[in-house]
N, C-alpha and C. Protein backbone atom coordinates (compact mmCIF):
# COMPACT_ATOMS: atom_id res chain seq x y z
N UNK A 1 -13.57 -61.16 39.63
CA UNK A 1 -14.57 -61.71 40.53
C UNK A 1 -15.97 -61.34 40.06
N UNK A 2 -15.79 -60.79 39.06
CA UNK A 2 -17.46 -59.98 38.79
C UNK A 2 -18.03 -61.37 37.61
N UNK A 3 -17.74 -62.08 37.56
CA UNK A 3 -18.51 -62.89 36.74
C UNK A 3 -18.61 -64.29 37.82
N UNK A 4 -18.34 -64.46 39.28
CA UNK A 4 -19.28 -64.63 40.38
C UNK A 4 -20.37 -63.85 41.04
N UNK A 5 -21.44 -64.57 41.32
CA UNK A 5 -22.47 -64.29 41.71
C UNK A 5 -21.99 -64.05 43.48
N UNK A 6 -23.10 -63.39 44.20
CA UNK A 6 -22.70 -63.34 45.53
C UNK A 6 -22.70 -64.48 46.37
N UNK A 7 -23.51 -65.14 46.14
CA UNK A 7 -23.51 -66.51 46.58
C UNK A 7 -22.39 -67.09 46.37
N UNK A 8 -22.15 -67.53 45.26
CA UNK A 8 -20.73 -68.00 44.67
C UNK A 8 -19.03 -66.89 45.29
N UNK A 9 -19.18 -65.99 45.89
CA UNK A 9 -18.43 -65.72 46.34
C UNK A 9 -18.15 -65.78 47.67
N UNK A 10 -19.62 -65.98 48.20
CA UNK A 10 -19.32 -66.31 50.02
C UNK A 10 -19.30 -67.68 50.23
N UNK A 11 -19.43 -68.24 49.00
CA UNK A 11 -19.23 -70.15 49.27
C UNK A 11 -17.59 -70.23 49.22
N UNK A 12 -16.86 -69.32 48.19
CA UNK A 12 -15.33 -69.40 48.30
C UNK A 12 -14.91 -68.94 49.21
N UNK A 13 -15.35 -68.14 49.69
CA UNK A 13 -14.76 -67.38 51.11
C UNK A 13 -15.03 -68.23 52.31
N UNK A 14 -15.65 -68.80 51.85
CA UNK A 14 -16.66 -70.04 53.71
C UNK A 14 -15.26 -71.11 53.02
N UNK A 15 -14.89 -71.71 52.18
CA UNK A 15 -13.58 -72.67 51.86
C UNK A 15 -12.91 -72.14 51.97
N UNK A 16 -12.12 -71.01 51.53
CA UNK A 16 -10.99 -70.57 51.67
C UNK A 16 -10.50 -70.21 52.89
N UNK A 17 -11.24 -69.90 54.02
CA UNK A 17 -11.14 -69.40 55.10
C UNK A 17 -10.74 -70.93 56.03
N UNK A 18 -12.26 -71.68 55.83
CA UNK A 18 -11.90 -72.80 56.79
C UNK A 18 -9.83 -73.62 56.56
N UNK A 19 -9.96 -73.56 55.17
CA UNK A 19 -8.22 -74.15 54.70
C UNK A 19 -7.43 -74.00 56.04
N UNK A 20 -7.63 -72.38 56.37
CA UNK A 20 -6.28 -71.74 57.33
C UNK A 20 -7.09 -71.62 58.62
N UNK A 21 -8.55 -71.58 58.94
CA UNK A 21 -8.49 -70.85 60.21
C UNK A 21 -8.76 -72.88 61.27
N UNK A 22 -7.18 -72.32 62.00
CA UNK A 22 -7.00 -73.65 62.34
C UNK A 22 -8.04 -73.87 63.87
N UNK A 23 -8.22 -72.42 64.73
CA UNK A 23 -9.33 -72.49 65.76
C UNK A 23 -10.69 -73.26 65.32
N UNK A 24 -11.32 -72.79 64.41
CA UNK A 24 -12.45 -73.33 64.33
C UNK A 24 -12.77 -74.47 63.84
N UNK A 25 -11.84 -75.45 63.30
CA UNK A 25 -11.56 -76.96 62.88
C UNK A 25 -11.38 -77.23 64.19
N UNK A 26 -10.54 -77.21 65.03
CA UNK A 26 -9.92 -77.50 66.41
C UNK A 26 -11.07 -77.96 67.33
N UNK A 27 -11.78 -76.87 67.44
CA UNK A 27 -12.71 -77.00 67.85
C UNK A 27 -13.92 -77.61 67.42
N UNK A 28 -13.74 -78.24 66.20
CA UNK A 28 -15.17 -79.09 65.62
C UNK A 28 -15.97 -78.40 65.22
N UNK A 29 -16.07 -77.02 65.07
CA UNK A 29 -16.75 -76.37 64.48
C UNK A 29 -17.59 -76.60 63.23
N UNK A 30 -18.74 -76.64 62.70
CA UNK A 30 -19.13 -76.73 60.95
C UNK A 30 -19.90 -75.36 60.59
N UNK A 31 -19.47 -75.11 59.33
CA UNK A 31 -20.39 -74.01 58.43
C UNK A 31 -21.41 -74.64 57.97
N UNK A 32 -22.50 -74.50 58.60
CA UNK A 32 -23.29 -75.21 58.14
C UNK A 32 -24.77 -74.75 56.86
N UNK A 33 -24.61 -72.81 57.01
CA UNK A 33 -24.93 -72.11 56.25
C UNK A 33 -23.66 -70.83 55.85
N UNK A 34 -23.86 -70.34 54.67
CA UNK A 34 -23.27 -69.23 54.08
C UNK A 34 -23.98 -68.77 53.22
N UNK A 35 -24.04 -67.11 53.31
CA UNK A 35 -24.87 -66.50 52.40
C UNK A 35 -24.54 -65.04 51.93
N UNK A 36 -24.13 -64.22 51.45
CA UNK A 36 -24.03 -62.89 51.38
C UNK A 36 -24.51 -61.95 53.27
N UNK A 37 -23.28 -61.91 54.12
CA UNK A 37 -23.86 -61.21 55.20
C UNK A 37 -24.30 -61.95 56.66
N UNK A 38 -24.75 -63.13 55.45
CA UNK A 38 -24.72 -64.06 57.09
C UNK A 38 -24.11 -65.69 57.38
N UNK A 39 -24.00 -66.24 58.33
CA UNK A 39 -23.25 -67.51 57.87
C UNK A 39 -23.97 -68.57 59.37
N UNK A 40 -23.69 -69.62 59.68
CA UNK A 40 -24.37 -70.78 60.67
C UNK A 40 -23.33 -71.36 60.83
N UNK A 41 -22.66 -71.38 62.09
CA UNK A 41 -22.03 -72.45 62.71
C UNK A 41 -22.58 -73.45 63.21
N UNK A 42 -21.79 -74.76 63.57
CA UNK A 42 -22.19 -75.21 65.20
C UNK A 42 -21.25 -76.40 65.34
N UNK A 43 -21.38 -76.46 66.68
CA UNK A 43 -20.30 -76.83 67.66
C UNK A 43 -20.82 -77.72 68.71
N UNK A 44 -20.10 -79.28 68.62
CA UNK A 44 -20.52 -80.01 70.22
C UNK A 44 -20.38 -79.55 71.05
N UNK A 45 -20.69 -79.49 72.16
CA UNK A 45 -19.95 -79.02 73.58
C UNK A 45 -19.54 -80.56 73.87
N UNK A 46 -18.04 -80.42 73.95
CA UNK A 46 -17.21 -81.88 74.54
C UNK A 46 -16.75 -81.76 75.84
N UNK A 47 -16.22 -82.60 76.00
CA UNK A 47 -16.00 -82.80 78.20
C UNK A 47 -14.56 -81.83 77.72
N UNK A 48 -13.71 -81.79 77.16
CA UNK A 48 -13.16 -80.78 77.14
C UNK A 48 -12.86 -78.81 76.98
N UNK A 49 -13.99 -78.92 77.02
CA UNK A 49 -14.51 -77.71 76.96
C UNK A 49 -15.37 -76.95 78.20
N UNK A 50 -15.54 -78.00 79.36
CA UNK A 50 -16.26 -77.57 80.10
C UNK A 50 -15.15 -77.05 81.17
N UNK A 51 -16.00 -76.13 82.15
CA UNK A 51 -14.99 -75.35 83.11
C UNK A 51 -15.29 -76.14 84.45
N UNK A 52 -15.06 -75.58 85.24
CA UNK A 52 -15.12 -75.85 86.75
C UNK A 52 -16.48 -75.68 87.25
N UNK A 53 -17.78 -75.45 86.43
CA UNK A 53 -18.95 -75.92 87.15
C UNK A 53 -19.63 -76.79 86.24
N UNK A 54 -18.99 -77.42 85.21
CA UNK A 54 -19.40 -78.62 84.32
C UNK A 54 -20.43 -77.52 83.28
N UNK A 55 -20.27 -76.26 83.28
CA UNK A 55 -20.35 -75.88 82.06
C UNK A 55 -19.72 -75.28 80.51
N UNK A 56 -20.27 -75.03 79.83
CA UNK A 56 -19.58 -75.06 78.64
C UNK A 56 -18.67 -73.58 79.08
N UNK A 57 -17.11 -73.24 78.83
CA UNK A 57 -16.40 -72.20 79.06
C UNK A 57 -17.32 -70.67 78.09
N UNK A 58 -17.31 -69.93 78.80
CA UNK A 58 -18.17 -68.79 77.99
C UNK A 58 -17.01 -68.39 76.94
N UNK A 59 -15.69 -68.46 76.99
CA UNK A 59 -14.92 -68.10 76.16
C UNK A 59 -14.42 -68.63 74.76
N UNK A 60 -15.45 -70.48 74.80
CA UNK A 60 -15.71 -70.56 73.92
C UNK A 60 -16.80 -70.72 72.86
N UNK A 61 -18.12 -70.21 74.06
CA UNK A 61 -19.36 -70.04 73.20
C UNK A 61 -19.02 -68.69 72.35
N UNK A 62 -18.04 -67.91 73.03
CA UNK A 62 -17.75 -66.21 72.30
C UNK A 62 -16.79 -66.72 70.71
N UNK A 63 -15.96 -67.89 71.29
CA UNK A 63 -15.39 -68.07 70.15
C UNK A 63 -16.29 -69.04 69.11
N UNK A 64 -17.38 -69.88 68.82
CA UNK A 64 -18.20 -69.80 67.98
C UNK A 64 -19.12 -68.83 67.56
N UNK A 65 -19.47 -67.62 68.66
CA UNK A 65 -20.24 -66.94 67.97
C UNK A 65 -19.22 -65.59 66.86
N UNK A 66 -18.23 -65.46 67.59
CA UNK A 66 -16.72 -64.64 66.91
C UNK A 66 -16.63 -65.65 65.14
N UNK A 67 -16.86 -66.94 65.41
CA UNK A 67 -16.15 -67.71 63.93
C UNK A 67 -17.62 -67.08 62.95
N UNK A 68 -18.61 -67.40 63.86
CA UNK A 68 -20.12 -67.46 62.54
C UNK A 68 -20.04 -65.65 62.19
N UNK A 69 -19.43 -65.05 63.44
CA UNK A 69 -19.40 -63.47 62.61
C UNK A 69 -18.11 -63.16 61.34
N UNK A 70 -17.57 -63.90 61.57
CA UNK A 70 -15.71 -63.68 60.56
C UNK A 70 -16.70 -64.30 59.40
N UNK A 71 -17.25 -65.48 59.04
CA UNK A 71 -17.75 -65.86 58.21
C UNK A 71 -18.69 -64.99 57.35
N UNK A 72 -19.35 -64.52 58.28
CA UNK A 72 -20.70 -63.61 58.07
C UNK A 72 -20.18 -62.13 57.32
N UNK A 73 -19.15 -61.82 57.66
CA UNK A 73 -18.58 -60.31 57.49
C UNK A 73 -17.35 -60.46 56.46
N UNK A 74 -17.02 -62.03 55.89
CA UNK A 74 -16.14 -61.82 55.22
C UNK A 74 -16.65 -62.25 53.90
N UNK A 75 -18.37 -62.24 54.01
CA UNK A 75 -18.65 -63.37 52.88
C UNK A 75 -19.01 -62.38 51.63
N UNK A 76 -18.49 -61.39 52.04
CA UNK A 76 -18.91 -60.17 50.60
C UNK A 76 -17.56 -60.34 49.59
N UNK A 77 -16.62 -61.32 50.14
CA UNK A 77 -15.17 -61.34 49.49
C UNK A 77 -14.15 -60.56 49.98
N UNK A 78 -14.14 -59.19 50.75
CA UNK A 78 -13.12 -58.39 51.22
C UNK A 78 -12.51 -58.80 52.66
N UNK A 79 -11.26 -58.54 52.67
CA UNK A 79 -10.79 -59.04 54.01
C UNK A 79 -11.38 -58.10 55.14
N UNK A 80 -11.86 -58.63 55.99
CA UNK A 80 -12.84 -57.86 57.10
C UNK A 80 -12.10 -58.80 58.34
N UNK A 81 -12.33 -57.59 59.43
CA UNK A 81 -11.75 -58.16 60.46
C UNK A 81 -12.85 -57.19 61.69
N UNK A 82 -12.60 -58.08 63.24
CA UNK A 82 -13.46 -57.49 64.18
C UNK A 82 -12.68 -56.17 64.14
N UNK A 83 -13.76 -55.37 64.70
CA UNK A 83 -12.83 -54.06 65.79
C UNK A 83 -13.44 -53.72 66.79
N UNK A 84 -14.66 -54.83 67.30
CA UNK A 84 -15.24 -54.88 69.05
C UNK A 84 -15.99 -55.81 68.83
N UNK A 85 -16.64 -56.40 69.74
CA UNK A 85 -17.39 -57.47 70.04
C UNK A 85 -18.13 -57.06 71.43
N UNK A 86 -19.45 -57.84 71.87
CA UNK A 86 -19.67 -57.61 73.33
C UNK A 86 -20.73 -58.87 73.25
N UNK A 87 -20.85 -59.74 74.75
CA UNK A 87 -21.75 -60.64 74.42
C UNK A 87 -22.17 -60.87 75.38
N UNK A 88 -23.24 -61.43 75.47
CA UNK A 88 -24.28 -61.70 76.68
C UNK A 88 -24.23 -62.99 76.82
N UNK A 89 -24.30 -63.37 77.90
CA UNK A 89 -24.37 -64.88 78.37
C UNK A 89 -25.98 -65.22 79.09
N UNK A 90 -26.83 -65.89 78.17
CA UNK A 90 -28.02 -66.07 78.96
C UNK A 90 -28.56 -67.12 79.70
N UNK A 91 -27.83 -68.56 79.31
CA UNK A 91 -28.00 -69.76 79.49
C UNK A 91 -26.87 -70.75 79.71
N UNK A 92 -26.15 -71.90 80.25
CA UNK A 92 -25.24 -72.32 80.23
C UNK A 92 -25.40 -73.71 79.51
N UNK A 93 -24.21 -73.69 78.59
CA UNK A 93 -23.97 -74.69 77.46
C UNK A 93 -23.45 -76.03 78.55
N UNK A 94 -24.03 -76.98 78.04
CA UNK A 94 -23.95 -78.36 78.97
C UNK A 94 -23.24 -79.36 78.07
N UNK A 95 -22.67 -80.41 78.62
CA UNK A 95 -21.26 -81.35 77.51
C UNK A 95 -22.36 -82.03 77.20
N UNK A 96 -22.56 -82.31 75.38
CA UNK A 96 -22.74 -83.05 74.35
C UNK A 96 -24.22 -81.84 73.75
N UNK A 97 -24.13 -80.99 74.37
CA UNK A 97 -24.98 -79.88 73.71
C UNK A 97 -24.83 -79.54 72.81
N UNK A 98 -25.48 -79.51 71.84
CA UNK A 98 -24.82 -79.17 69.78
C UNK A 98 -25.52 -77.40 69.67
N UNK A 99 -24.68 -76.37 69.84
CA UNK A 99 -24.98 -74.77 69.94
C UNK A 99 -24.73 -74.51 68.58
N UNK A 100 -25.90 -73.53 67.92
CA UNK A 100 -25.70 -73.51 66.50
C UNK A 100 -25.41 -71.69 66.52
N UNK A 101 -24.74 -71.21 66.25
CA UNK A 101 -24.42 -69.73 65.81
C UNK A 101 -24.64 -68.96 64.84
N UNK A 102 -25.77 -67.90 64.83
CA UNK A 102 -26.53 -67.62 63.58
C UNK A 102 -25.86 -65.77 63.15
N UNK A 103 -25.02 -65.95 62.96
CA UNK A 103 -24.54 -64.18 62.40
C UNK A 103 -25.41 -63.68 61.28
N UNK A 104 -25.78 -62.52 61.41
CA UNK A 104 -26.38 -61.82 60.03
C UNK A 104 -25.70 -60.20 59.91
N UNK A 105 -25.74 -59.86 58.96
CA UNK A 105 -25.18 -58.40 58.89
C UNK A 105 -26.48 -57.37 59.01
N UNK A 106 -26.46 -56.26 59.93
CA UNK A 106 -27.13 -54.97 60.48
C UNK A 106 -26.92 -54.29 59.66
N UNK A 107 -25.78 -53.46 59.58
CA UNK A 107 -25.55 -52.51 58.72
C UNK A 107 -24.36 -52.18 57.88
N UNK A 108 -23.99 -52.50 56.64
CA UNK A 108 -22.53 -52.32 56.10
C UNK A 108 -22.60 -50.77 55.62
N UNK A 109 -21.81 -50.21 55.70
CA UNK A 109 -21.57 -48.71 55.19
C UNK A 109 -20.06 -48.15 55.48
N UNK A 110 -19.13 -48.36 54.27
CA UNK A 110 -18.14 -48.13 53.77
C UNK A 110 -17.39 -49.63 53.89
N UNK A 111 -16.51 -49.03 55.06
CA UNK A 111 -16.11 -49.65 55.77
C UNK A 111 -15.86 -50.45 57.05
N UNK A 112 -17.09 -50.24 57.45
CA UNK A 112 -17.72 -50.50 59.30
C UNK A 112 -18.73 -51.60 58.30
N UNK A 113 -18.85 -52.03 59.38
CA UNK A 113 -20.27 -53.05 59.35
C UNK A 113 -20.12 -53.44 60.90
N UNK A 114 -21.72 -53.43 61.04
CA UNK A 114 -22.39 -54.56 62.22
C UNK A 114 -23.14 -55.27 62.02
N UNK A 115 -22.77 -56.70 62.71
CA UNK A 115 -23.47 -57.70 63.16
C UNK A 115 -23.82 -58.37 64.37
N UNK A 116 -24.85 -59.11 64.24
CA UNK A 116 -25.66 -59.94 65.78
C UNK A 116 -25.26 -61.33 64.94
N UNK A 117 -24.81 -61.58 66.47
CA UNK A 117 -25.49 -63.24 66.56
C UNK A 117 -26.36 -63.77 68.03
N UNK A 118 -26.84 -65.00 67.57
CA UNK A 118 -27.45 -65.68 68.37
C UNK A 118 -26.99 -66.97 68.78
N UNK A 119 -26.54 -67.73 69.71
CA UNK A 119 -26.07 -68.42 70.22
C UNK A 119 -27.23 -69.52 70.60
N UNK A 120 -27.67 -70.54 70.35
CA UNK A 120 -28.56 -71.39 70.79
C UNK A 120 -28.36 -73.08 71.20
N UNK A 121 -28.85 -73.54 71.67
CA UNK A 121 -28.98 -74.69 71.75
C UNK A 121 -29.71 -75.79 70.80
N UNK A 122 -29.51 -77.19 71.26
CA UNK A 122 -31.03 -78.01 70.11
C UNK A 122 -32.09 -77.72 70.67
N UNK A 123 -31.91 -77.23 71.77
CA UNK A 123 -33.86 -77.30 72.03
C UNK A 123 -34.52 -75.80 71.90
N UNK A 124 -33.10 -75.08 70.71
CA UNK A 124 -34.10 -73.61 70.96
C UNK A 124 -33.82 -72.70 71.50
N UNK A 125 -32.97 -73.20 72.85
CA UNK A 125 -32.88 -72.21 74.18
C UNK A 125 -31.66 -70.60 73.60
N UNK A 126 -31.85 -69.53 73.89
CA UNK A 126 -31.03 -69.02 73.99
C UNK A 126 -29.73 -68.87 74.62
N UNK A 127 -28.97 -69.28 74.31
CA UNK A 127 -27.39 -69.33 75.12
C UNK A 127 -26.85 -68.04 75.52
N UNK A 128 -26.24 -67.23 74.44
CA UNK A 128 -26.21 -66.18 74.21
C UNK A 128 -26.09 -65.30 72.82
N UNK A 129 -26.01 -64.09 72.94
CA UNK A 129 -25.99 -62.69 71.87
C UNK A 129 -24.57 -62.45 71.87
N UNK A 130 -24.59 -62.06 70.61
CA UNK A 130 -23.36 -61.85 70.16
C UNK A 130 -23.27 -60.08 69.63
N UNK A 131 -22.68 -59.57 69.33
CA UNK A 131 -23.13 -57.88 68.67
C UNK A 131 -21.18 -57.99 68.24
N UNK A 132 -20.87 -57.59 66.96
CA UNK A 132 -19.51 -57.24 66.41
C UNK A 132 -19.59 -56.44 65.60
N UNK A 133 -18.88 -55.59 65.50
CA UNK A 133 -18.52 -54.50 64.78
C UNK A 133 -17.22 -54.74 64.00
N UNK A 134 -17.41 -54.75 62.81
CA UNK A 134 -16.11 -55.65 62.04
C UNK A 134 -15.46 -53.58 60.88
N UNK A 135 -14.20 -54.53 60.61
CA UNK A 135 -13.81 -53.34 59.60
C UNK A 135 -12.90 -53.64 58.32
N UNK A 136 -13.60 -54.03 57.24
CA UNK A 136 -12.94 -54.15 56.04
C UNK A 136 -11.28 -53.65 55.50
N UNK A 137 -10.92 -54.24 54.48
CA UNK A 137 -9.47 -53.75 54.45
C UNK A 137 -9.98 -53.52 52.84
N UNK A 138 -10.11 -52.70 52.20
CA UNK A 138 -10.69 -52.53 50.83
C UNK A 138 -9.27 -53.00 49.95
N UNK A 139 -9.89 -53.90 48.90
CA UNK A 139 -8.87 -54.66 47.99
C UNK A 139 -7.97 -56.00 48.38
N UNK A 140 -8.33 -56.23 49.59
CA UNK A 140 -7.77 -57.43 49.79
C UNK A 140 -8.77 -58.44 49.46
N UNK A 141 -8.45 -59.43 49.46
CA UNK A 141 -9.57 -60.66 49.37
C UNK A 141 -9.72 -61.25 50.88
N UNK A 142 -10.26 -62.02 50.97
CA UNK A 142 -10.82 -62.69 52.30
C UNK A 142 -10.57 -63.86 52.33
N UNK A 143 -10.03 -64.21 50.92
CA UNK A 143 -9.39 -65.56 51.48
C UNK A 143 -8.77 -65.79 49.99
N UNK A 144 -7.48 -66.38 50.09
CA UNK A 144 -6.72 -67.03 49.32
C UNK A 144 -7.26 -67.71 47.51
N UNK A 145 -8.44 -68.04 47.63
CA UNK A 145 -8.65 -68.02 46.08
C UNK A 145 -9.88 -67.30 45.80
N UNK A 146 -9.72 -65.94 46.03
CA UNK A 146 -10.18 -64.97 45.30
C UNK A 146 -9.43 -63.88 45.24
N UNK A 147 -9.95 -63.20 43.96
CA UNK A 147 -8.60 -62.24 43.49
C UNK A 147 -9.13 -60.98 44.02
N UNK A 148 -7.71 -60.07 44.41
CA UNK A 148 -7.98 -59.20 45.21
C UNK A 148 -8.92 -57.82 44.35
C-alpha cells in the first residue's frame, strides 16, 4: 500500500466500503467527498423516512451522520470501527430535504480516534452534531481491495 498516496487510499476505502455497506445505499445515501480523516455524505429525506410528526426519524439523521463518520475514520486504510457516539438534535429534517454530513477527524492517537460531524440542511441550517469515538483494528484493511 505504500506506493498509494493518502488520497488514493481513502478513495479505495470510500469504494470498497460502499460494495458491502448495504445501509447506506438503502438509504440513498452519496459520498460525495473523501479525504484522509474526513468524508461528506448526503441523503434525501423521503416520505419514508418520516415519523409520526412528519419529521425526518432522528435515528436516521444519526445513521447518516454514523455512515460520513465510518467513512471518515476508515479512510486512513485500517479497519476502524465506532466504540461511542452521542448526538444532538437541533433542527428537524423535513421530506425532500437533501442533509449533507460533514465528518472530520479531532484526534487519532494509536488506536482511538475522535470525530465531529455536522448534520445540515440546503439552506445551511444546522440539523444536528455528531461526536464518535472510533477504534482501529491494526493490520486489517478497511475494505476488501486493500492489502492488509
Amino acid at each position: 500500500m505504500s506506493d498509494l498516496s493518502p488520497q488514493q487510499i481513502a478513495e479505495r476505502v470510500r469504494d470498497g466500503m460502499l460494495l458491502n455497506d448495504r445501509a447506506t445505499r438503502a438509504m440513498g445515501m452519496e459520498v460525495t467527498a473523501i479525504a484522509p480523516g474526513t468524508a461528506t455524505l448526503t441523503m434525501r429525506v423521503r416520505e419514508d423516512m418520516l415519523n409520526g410528526h412528519d419529521t425526518c426519524h432522528g435515528g436516521l439523521i444519526t445513521t447518516l451522520a454514523d455512515s460520513a463518520f465510518a467513512f471518515a475514520c476508515n479512510s486512513h486504510g485500517e479497519l476502524t470501527v465506532a466504540a461511542s457516539i452521542a448526538v444532538d438534535f437541533l433542527a428537524p429534517g423535513r421530506k425532500d430535504d437533501m442533509l449533507t454530513a460533514r465528518a472530520f477527524e479531532v484526534s487519532k492517537a494509536g488506536r482511538t480516534g475522535l470525530y465531529d460531524c455536522e448534520v445540515i440542511n440546503q439552506r445551511g441550517e444546522r440539523v444536528a452534531v455528531f461526536r464518535g469515538r472510533s477504534h482501529t483494528m491494526k493490520g486489517k484493511p478497511a475494505a476488501g481491495n486493500l492489502p492488509a
